[in-house]
Protein backbone atom coordinates (compact mmCIF):
# COMPACT_ATOMS: atom_id res chain seq x y z
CA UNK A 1 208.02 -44.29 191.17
CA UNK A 2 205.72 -43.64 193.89
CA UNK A 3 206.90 -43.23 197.69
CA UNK A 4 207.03 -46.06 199.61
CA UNK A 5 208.19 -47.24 203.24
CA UNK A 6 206.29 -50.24 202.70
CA UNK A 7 207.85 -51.03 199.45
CA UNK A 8 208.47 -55.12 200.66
CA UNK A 9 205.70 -55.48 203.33
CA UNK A 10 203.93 -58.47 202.48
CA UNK A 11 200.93 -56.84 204.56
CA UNK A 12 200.68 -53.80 202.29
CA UNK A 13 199.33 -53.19 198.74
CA UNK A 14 198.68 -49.57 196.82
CA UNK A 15 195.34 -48.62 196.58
CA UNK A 16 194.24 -47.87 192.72
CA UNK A 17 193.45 -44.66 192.41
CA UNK A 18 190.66 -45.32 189.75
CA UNK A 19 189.14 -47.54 192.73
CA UNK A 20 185.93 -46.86 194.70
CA UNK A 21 187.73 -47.64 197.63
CA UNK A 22 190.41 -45.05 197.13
CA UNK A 23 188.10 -42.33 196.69
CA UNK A 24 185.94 -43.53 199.80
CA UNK A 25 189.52 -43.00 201.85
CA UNK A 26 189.68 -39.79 200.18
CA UNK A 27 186.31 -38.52 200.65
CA UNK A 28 186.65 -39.58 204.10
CA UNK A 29 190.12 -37.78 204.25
CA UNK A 30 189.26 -34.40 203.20
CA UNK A 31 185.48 -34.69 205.10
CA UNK A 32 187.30 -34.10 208.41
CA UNK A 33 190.10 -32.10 207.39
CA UNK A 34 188.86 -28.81 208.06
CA UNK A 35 191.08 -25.53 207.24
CA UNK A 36 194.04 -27.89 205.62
CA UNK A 37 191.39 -28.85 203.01
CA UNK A 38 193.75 -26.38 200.56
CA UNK A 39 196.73 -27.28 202.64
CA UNK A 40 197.51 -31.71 202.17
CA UNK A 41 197.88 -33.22 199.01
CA UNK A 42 197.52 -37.31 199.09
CA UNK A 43 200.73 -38.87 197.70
CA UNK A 44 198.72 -42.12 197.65
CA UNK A 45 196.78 -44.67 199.60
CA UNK A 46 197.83 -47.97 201.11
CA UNK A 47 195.97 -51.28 202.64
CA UNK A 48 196.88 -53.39 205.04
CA UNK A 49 196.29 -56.42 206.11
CA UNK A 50 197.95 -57.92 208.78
CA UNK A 51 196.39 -61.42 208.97
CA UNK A 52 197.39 -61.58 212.66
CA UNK A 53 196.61 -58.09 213.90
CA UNK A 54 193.38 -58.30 212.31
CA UNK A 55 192.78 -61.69 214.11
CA UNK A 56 193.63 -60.13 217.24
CA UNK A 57 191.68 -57.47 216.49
CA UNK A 58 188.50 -59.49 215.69
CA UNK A 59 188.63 -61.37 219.11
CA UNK A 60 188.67 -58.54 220.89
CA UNK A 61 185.85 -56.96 219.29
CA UNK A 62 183.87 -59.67 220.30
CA UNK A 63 184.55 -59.36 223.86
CA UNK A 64 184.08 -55.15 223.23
CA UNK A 65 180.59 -55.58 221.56
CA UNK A 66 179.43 -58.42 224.70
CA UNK A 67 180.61 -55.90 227.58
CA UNK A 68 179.81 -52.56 225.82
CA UNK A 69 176.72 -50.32 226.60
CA UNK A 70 177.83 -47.65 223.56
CA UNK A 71 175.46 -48.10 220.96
CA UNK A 72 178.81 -47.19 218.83
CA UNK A 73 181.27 -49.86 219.54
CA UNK A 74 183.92 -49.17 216.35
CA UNK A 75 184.82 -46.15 214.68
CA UNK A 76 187.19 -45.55 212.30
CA UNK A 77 189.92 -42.71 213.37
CA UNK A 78 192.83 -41.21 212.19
CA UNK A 79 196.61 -41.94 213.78
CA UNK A 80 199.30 -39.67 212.33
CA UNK A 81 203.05 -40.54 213.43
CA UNK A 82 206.58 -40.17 212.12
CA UNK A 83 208.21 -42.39 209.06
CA UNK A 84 209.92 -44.00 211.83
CA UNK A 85 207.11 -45.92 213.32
CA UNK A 86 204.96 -46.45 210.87
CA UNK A 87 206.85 -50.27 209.67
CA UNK A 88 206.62 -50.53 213.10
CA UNK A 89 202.82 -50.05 213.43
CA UNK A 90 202.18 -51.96 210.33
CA UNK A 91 203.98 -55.53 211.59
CA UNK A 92 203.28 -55.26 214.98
CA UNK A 93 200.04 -52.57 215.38
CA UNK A 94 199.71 -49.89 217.35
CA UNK A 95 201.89 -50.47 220.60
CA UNK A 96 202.06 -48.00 223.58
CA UNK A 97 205.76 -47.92 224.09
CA UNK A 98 206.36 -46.39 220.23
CA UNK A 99 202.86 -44.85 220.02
CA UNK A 100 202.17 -42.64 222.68
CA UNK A 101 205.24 -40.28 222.77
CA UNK A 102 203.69 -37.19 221.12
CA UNK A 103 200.35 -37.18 223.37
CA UNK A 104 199.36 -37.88 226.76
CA UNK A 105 197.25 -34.95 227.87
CA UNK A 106 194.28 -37.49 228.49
CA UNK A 107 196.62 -41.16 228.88
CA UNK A 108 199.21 -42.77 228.49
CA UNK A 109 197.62 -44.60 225.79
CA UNK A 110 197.44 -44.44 222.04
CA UNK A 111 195.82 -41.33 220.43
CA UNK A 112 193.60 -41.55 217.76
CA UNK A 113 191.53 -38.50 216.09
CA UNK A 114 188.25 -38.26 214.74
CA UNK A 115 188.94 -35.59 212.41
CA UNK A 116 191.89 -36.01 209.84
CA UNK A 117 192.26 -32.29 211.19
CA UNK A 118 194.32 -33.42 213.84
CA UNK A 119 196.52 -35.84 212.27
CA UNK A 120 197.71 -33.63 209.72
CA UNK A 121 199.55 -31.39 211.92
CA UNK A 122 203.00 -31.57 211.98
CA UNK A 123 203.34 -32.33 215.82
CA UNK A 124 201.24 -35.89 215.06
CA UNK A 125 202.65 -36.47 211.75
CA UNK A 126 206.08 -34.20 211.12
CA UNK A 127 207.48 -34.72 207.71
CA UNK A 128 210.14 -36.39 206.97
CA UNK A 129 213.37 -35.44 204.93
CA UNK A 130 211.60 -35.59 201.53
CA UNK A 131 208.40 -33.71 203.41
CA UNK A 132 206.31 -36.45 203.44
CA UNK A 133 203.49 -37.07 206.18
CA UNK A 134 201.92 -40.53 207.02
CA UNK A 135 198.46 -40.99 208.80
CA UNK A 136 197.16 -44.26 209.48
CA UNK A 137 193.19 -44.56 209.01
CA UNK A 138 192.42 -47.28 212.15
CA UNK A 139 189.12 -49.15 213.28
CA UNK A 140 189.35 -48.35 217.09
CA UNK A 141 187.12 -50.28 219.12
CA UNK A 142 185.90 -47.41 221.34
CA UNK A 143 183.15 -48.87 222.93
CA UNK A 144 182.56 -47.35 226.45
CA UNK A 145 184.66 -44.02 227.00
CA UNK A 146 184.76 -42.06 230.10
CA UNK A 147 186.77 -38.39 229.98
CA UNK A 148 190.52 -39.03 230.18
CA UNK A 149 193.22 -37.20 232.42
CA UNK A 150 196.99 -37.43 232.26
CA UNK A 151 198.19 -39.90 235.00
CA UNK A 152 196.12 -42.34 233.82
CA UNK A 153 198.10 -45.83 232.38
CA UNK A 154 194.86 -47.46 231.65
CA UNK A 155 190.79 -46.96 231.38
CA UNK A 156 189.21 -46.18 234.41
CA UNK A 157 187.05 -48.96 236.10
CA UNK A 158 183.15 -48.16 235.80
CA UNK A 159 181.50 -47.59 239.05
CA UNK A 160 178.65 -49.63 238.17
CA UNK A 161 178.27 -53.53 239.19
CA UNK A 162 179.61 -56.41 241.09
CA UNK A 163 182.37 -57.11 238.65
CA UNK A 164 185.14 -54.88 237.90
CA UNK A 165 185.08 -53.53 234.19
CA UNK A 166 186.99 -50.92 232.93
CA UNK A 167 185.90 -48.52 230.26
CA UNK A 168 187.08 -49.19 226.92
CA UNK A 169 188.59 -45.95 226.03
CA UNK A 170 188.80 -42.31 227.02
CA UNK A 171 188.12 -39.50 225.56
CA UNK A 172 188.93 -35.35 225.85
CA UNK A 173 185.02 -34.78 225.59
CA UNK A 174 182.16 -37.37 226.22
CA UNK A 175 179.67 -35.02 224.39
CA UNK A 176 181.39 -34.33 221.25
CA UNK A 177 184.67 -36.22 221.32
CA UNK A 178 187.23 -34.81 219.05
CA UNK A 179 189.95 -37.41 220.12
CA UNK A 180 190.05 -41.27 221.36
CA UNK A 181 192.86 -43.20 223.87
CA UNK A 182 193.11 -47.19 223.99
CA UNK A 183 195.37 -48.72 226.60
CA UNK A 184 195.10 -52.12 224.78
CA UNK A 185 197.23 -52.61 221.65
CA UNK A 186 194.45 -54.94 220.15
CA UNK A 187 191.98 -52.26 220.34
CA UNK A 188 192.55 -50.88 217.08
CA UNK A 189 193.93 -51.97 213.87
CA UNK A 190 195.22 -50.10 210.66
CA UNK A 191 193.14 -50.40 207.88
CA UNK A 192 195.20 -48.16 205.61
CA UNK A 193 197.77 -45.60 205.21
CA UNK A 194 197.82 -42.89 203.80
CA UNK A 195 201.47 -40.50 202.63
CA UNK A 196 200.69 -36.86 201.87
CA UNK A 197 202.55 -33.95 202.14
CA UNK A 198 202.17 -30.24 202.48
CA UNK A 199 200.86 -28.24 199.90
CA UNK A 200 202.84 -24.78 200.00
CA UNK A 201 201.58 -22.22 198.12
C-alpha cells in the first residue's frame, strides 16, 4: 500500500499513474529539477480539491487579474514543507504562521519556487522518518512583483497613482525570478501533491 498522509482527506484523491495528468505533473516535475534529475524518485501524485480554498482562491484572482499590470498573473510553483504541515496546508491552504518558518530572506511571507530544484532540498522539504519528501505543486497568483527584502510583513505599496496598491508578490529577482513570496493566504492554492524521496545510489 502506497504512502499516504492524506489517507481520509475528503479533499484528496491519487492520481493514476496511467493518466495524462500524472505524467503532465511529472513532466513538469523533472523539467525544473535540474541536477536532482538522477537524485528524486516520485512515490506518487495527489489532487486536491478544496472546494473552499479554491473558492477563495477564484475571488481573489479576479480582483488580481482587474488590478494587475503583469501580463502573467498565475503561475504554477512549487512549495516543499515537512509531513507536519502538509494536512495542515491541504484543509486550511497555505497560511503564514505554519508556512513561512524555513524562509524569509525576501518576506515574511510564503515561499514558493519556480523550479522543483528548490523544493527538493532537504531544508524546504526534509524527509521524514520513513525518508519521504512532500512538495506541493500551487497556482500562485503572482501578478505584480517588486524585489523582496527581509523585514518586510507584506508587499510593498507601488509608487504609482492616487490610490494605494500594493504589489502582489515579491520576488529575489524581477528579471529572472527563481523564487515567489505572497503575504495573502488566498493567493495561492494547492493543486497537487506530490511524495518522493531520495534516490541514493
Amino acid at each position: 500500500e502506497v504512502y499516504s498522509l492524506l489517507a481520509n482527506l475528503p479533499e484528496a484523491s491519487k492520481v493514476n499513474e496511467e493518466s495524462e495528468e500524472f505524467q503532465d505533473v511529472v513532466k513538469n516535475f523533472y523539467g525544473t529539477i535540474q541536477e536532482y534529475h538522477s537524485k528524486i524518485r516520485i512515490i506518487q501524485v495527489e489532487k486536491l480539491m478544496n472546494r473552499l480554498l479554491y473558492n477563495q482562491y477564484k475571488l481573489k484572482k479576479a480582483s488580481v487579474l482587474q488590478q494587475s499590470t503583469h501580463p502573467v498573473t498565475e503561475r504554477t510553483l512549487y512549495h516543499g514543507t515537512n509531513d507536519t504541515s502538509v494536512k495542515e496546508i491541504c484543509v486550511h491552504g497555505f497560511n503564514r504562521s505554519f508556512c513561512g518558518k524555513n524562509a524569509t530572506v525576501y518576506g515574511q511571507g510564503v515561499y514558493f519556487a519556480v523550479n522543483s530544484a528548490l523544493s527538493v532540498q532537504d531544508q524546504y522539504s526534509p524527509p521524514n522518518v520513513d525518508g519521504y519528501k512532500f512538495i506541493f505543486v500551487s497556482k500562485v497568483l503572482t501578478g505584480d512583483f517588486t524585489k523582496g527584502c527581509h523585514s518586510m510583513k507584506t508587499a510593498p505599496l507601488k509608487e504609482t497613482g492616487d490610490i494605494p496598491l500594493r504589489y502582489d508578490s515579491v520576488t529575489d529577482d524581477i528579471t529572472k525570478p527563481t523564487m515567489f513570496v505572497i503575504f495573502n493566504d488566498t493567493q495561492a492554492f494547492p493543486e497537487y501533491l506530490i511524495t518522493c524521496q531520495r534516490i541514493h545510489h
